[in-house]
N, C-alpha and C. Protein backbone atom coordinates (compact mmCIF):
# COMPACT_ATOMS: atom_id res chain seq x y z
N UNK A 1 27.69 46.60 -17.33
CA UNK A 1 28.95 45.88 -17.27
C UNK A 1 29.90 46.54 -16.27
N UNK A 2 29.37 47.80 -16.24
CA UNK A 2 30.77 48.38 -14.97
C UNK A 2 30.38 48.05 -14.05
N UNK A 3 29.54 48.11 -13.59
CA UNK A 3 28.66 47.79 -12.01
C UNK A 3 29.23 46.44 -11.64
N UNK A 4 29.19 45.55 -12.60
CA UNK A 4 29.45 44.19 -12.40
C UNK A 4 30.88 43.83 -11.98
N UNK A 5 31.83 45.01 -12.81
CA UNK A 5 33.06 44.63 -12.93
C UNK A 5 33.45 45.33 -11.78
N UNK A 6 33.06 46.25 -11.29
CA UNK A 6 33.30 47.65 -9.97
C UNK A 6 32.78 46.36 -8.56
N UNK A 7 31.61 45.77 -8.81
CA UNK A 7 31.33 45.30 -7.65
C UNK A 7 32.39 43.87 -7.24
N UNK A 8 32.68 43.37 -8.40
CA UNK A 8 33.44 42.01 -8.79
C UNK A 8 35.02 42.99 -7.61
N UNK A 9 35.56 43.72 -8.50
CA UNK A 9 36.80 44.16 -8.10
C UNK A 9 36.55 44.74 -6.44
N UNK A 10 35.49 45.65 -6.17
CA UNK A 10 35.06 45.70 -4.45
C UNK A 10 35.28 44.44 -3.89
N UNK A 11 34.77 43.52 -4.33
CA UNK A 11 35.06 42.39 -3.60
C UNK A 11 36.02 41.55 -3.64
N UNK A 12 36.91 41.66 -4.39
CA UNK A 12 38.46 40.80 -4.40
C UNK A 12 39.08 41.83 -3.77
N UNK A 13 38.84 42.76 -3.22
CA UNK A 13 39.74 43.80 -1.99
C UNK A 13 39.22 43.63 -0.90
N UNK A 14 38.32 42.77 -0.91
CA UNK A 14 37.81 43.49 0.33
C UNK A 14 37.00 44.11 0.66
N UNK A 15 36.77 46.03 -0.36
CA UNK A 15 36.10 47.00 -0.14
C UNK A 15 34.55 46.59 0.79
N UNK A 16 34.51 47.92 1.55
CA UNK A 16 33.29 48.03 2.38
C UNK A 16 32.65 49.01 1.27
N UNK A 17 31.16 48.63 1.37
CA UNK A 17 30.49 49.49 0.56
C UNK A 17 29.27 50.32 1.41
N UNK A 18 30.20 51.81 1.46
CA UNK A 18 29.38 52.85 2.64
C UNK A 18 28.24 53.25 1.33
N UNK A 19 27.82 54.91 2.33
CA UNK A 19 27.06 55.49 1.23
C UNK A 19 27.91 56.92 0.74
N UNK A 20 28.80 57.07 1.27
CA UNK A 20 30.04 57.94 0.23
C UNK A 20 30.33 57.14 -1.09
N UNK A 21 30.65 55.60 -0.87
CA UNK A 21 30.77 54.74 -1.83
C UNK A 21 29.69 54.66 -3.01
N UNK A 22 28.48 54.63 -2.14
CA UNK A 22 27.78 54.53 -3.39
C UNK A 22 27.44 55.50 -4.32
N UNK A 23 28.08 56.60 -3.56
CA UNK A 23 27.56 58.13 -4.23
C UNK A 23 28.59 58.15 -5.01
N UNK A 24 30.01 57.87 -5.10
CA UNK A 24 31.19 57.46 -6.05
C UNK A 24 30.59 56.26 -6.91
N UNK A 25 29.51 55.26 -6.97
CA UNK A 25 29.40 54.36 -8.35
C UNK A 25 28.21 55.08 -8.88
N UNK A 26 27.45 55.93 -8.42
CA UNK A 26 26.60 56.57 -8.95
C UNK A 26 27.02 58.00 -9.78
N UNK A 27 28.37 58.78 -9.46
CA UNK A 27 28.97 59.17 -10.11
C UNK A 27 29.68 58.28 -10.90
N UNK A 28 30.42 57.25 -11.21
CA UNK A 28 31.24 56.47 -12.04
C UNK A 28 29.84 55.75 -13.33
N UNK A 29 28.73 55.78 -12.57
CA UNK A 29 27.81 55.25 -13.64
C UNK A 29 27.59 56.67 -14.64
N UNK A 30 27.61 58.40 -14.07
CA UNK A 30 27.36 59.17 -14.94
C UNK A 30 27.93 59.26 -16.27
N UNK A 31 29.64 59.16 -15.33
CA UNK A 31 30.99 59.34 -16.50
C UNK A 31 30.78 58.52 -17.76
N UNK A 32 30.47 57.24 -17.03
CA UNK A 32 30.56 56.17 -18.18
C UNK A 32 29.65 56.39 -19.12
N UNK A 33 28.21 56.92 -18.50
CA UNK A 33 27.35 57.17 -19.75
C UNK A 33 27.54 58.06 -20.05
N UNK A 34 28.24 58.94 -20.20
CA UNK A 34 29.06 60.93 -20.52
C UNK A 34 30.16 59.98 -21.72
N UNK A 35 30.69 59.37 -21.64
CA UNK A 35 31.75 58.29 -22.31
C UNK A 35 31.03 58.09 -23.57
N UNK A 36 30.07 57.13 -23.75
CA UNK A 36 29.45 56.84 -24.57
C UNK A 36 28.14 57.49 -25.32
N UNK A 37 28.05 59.08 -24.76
CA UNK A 37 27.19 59.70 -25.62
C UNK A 37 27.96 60.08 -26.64
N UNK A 38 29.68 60.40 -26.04
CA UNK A 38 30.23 61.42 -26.52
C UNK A 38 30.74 60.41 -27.66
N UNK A 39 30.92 59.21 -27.67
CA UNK A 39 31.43 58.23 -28.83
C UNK A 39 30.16 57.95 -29.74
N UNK A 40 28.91 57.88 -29.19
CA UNK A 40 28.16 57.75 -30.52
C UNK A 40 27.80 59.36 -31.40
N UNK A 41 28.20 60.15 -30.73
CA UNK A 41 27.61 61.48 -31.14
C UNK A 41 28.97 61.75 -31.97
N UNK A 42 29.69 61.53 -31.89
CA UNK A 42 30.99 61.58 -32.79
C UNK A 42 30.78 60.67 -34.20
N UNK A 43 30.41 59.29 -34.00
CA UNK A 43 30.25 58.25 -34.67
C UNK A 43 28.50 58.93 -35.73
N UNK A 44 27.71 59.99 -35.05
CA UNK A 44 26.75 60.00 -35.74
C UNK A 44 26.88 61.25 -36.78
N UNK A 45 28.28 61.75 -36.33
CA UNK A 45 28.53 63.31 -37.00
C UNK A 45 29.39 62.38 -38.21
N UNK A 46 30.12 61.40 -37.99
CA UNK A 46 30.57 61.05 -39.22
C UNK A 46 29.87 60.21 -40.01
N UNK A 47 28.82 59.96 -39.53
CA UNK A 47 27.65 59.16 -40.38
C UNK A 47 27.29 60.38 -41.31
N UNK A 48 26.65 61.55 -40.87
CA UNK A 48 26.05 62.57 -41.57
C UNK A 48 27.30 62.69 -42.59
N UNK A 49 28.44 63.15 -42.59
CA UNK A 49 29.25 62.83 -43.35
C UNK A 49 29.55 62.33 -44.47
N UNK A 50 28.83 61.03 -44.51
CA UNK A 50 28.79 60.16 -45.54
C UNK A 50 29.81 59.31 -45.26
N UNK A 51 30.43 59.22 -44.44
CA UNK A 51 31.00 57.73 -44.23
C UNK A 51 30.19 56.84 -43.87
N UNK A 52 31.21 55.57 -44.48
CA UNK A 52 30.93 53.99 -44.14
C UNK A 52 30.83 53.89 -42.86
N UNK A 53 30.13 52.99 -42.63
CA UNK A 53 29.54 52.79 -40.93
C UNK A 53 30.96 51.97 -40.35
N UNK A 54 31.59 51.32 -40.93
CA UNK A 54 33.11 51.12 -40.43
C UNK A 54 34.10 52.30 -40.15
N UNK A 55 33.93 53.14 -41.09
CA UNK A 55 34.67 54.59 -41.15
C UNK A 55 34.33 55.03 -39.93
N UNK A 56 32.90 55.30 -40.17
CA UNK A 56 32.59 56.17 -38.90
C UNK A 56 32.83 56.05 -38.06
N UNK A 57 32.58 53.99 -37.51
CA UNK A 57 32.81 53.90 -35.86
C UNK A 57 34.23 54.20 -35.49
N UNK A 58 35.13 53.95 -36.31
CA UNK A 58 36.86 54.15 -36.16
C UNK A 58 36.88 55.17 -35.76
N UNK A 59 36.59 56.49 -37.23
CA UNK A 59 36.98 57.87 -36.66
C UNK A 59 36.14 58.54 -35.31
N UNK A 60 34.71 57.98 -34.96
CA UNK A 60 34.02 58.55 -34.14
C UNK A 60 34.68 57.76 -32.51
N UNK A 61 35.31 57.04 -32.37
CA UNK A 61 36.22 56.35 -31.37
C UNK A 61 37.34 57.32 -31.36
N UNK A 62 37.85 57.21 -32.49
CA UNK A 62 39.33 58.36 -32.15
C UNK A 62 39.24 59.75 -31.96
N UNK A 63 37.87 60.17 -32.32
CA UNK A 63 37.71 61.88 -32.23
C UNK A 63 37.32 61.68 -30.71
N UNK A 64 36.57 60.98 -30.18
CA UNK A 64 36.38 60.95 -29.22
C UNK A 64 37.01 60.38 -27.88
N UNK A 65 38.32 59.53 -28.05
CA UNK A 65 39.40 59.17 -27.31
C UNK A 65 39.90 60.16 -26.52
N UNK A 66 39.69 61.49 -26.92
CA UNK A 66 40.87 62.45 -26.10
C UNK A 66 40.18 63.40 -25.29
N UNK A 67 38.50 63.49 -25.95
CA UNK A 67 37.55 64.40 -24.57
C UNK A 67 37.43 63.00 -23.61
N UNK A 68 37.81 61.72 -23.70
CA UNK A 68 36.88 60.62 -22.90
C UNK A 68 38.03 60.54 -21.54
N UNK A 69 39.24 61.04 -22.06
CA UNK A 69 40.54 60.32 -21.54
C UNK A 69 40.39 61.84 -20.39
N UNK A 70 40.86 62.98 -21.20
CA UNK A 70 40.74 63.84 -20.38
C UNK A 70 39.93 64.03 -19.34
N UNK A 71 38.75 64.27 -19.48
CA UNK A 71 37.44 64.10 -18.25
C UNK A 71 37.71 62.74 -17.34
N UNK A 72 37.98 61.94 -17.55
CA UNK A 72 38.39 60.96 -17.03
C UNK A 72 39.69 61.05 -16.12
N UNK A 73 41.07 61.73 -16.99
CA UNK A 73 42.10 61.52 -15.52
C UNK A 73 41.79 62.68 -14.85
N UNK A 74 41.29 63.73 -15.19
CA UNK A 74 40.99 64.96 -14.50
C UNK A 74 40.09 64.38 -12.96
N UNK A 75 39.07 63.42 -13.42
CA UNK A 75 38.15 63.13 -12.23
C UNK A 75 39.36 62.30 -11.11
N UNK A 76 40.32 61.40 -12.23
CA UNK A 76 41.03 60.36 -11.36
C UNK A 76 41.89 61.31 -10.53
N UNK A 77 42.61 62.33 -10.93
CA UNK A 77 43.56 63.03 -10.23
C UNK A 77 42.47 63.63 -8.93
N UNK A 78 41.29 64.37 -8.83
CA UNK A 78 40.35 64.83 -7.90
C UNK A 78 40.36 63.63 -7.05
N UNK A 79 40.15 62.41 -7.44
CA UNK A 79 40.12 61.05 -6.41
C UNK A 79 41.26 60.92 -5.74
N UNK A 80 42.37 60.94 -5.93
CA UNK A 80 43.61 60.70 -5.39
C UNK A 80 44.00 61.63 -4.70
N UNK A 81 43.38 63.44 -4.59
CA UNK A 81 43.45 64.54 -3.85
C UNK A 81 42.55 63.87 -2.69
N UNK A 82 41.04 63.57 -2.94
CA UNK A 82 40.27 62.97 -1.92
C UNK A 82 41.23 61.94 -1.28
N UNK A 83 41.55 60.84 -1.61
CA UNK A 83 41.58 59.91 -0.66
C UNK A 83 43.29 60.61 -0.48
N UNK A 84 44.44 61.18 -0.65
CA UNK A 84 45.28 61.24 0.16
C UNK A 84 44.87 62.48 1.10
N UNK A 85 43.99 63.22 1.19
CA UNK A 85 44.00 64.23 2.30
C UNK A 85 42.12 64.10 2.89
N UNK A 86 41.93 62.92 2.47
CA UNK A 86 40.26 63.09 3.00
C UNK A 86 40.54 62.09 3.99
N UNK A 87 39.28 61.55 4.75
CA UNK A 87 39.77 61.08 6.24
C UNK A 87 38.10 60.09 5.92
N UNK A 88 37.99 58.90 6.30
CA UNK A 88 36.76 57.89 6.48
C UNK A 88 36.36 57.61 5.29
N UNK A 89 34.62 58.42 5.71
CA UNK A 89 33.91 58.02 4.50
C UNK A 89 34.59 59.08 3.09
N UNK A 90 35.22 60.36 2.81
CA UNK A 90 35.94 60.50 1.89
C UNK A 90 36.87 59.44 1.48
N UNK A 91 37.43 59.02 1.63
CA UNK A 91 38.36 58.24 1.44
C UNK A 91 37.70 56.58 0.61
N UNK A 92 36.67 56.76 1.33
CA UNK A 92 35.79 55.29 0.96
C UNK A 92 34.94 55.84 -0.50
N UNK A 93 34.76 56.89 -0.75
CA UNK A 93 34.42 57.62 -2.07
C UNK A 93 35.50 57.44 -2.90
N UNK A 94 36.60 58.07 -2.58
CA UNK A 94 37.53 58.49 -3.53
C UNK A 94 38.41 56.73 -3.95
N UNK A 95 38.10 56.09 -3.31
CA UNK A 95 38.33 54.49 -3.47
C UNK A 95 37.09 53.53 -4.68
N UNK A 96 36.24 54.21 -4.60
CA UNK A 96 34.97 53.82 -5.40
C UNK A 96 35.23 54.06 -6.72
N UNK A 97 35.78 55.88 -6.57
CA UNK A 97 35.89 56.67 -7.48
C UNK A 97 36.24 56.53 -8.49
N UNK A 98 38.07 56.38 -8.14
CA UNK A 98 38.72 55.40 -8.49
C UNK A 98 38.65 54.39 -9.50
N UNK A 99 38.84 53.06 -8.76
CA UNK A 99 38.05 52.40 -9.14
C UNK A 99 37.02 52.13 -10.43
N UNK A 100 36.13 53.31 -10.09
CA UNK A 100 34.76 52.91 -11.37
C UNK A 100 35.67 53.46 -12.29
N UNK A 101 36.38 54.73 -12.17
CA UNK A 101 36.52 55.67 -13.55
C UNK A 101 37.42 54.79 -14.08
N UNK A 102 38.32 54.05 -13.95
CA UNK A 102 39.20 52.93 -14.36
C UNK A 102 38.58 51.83 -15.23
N UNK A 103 37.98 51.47 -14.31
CA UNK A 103 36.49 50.57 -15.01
C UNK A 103 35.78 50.98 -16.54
N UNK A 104 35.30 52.27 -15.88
CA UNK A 104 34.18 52.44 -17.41
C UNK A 104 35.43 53.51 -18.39
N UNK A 105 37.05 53.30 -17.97
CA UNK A 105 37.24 54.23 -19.09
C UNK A 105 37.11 52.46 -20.00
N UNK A 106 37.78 51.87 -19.16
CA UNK A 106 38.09 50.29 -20.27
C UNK A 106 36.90 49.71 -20.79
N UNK A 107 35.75 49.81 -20.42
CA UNK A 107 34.94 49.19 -21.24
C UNK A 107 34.21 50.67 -22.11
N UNK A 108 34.57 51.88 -21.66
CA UNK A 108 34.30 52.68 -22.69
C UNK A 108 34.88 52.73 -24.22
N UNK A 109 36.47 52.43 -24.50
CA UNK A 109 37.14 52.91 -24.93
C UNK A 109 37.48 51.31 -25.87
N UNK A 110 37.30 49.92 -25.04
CA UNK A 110 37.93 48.97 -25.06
C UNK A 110 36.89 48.07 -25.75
N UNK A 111 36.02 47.84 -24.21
CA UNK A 111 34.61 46.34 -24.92
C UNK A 111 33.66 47.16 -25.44
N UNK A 112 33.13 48.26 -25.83
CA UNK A 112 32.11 48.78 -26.73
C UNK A 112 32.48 48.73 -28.36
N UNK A 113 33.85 48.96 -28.16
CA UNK A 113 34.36 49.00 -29.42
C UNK A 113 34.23 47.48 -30.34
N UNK A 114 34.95 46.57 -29.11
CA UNK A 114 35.28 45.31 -29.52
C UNK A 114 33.82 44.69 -29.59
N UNK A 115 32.80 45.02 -28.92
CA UNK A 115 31.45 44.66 -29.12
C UNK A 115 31.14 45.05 -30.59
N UNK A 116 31.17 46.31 -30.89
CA UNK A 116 30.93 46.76 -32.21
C UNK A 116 31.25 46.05 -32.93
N UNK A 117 32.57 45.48 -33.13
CA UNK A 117 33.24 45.29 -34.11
C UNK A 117 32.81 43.24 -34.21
N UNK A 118 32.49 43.06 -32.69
CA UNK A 118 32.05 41.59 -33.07
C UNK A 118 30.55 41.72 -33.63
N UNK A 119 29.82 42.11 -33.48
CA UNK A 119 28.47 42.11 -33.93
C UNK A 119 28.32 42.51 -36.13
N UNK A 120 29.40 43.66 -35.79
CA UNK A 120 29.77 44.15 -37.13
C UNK A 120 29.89 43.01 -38.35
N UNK A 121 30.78 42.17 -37.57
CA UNK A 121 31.67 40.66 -38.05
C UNK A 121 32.66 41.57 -39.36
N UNK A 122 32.42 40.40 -40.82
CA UNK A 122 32.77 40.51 -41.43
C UNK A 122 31.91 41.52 -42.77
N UNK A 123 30.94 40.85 -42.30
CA UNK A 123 29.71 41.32 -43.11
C UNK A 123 29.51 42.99 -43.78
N UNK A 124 28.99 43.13 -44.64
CA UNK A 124 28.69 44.89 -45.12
C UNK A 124 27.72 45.16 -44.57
N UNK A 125 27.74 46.20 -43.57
CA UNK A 125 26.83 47.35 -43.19
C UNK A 125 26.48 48.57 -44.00
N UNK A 126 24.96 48.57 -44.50
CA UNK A 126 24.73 49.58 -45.42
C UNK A 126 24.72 51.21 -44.29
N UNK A 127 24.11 50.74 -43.22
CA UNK A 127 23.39 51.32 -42.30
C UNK A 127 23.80 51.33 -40.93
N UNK A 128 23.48 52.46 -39.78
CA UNK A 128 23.88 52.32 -38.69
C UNK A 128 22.48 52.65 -37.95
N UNK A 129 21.84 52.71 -36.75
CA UNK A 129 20.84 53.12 -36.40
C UNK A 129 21.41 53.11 -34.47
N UNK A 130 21.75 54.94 -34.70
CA UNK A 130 21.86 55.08 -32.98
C UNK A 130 21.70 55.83 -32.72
């Protein structure tokens, strides 16, 4: 889904897609999956726990909101050092960069959740399997 949404947004700008660029969505694809180990591995520590699989996904989202956010503006602030003092193809990275980490924080943080929670429905979950 980021790829889709990264390439969608490249192209309502405009963006040229070098190979600095692609080495910025190939980093933005790491983060995102660094994102979502760190939310199910949270979500599987409160399973062991003995929480409800509703419990868990909540608290394993919020324990994990603040390593996802951090690593995240830390990379965004490094992008914005690149593209205000880098020159070409830096600049065409740090635009990618950008970009993706923006991308996969929102569907990290945002549509995985809201996915969860539609699939979840209303229904009782005895069980989680991830």
């Amino acid at each position: 889904l980021d790829l889709v949404i990264l390439a969608g947004a490249m192209g309502y700008f405009h963006f040229t897609l070098t190979l600095p660029g692609i080495a910025g969505i190939i980093l933005t694809v790491g983060m995102a999956v660094d994102a979502n180990v760190l939310i199910f591995e949270r979500i599987k520590e409160e399973l062991r726990l003995g929480k409800t699989v509703r419990v868990a996904i909540d608290t394993g989202y919020s324990k994990a909101l603040s390593a996802i956010i951090d690593g995240n503006i830390t990379t965004l602030i490094a992008a914005a050092f690149l593209f205000n003092f880098g020159t070409g193809p830096i600049k065409g990275f740090a635009v990618t960069l950008f970009l993706g980490i923006i991308i996969s924080m929102f569907t990290a943080i945002i549509v995985t959740k809201t996915i969860y929670e539609m699939v979840l429905g209303e229904r009782p979950v005895q069980s989680l399997s991830i």
